[in-house]
Protein backbone atom coordinates (compact mmCIF):
# COMPACT_ATOMS: atom_id res chain seq x y z
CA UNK A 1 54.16 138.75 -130.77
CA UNK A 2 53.31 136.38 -127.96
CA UNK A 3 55.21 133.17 -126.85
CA UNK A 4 57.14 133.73 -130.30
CA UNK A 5 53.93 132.97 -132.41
CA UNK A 6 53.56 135.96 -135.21
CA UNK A 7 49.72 136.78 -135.01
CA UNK A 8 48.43 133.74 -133.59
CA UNK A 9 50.54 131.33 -136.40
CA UNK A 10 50.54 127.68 -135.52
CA UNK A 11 53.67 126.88 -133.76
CA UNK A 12 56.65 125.53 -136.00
CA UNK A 13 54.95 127.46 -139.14
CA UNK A 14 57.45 129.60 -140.86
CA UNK A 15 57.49 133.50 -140.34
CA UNK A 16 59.07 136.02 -142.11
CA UNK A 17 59.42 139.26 -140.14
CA UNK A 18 60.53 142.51 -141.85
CA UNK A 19 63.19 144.25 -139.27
CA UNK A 20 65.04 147.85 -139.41
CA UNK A 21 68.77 146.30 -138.67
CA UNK A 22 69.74 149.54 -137.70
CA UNK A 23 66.90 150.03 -135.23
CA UNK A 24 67.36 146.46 -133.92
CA UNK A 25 70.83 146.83 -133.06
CA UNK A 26 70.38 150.13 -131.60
CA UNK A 27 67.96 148.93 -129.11
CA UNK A 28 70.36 145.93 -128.64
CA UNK A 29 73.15 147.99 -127.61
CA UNK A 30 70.88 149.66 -125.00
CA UNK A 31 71.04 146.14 -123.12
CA UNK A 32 74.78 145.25 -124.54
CA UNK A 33 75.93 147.48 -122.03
CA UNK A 34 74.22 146.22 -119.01
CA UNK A 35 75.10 142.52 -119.84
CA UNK A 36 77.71 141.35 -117.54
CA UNK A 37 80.99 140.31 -118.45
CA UNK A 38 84.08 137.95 -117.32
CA UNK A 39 87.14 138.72 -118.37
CA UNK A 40 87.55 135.90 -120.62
CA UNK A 41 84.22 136.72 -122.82
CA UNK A 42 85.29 140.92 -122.70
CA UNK A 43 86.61 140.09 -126.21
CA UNK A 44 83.51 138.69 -127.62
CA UNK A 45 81.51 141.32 -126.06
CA UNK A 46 83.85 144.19 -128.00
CA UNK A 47 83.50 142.56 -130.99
CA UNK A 48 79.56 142.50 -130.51
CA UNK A 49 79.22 145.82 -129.64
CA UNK A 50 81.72 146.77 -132.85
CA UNK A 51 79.15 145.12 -135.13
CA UNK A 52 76.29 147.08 -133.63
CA UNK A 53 77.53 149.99 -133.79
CA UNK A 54 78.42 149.43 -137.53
CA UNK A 55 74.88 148.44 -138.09
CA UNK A 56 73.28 151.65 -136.60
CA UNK A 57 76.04 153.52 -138.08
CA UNK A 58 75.24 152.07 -141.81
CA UNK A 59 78.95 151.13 -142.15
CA UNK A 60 77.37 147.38 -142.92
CA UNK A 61 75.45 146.51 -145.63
CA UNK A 62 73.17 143.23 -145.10
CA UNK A 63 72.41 141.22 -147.51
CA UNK A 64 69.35 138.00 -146.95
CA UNK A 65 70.95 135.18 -146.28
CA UNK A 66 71.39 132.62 -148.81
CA UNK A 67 68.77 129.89 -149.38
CA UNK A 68 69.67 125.86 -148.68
CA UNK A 69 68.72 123.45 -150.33
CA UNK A 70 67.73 119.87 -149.08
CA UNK A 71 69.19 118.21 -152.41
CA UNK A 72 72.18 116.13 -151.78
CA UNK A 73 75.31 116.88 -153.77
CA UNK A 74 76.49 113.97 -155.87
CA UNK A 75 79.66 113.65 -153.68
CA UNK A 76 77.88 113.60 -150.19
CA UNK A 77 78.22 110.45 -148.32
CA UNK A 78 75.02 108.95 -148.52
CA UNK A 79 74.15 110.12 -152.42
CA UNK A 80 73.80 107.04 -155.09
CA UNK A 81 75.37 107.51 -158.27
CA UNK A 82 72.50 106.60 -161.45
């Protein structure tokens, strides 16, 4: 991967990338631990760190995301009623 282009993909194309979470977040927390922290974001970091080790762990099941749709919902400002 170069300059976040999959294979030489025209830039803005979508790309679907097939990732080990388990192996992601373990090389994540190799870095986690070198990031440094303030006081005031030591929370956020523990909670990071808790949800990485989960993930390598396989205490977290992930699920794909769910898909949006561009269709406005009959209630949403901007929708016409027919």
């Amino acid at each position: 991967m170069q300059n976040g282009h999959v294979n030489g993909a025209a830039p803005g194309a979508p790309q679907t990338v097939q990732v080990n979470p388990q192996q992601a977040a373990a090389f994540a927390l190799q870095f986690l631990a070198r990031a440094p922290t303030t006081r005031a974001e030591r929370e956020a970091y523990d909670t990071a760190e808790m949800f990485l080790q989960a993930i390598v762990s396989g205490q977290v099941m992930l699920t794909p995301a769910p898909q949006v749709t561009d269709a406005k919902a009959p209630d949403a400002p901007g929708a016409t009623a027919q």
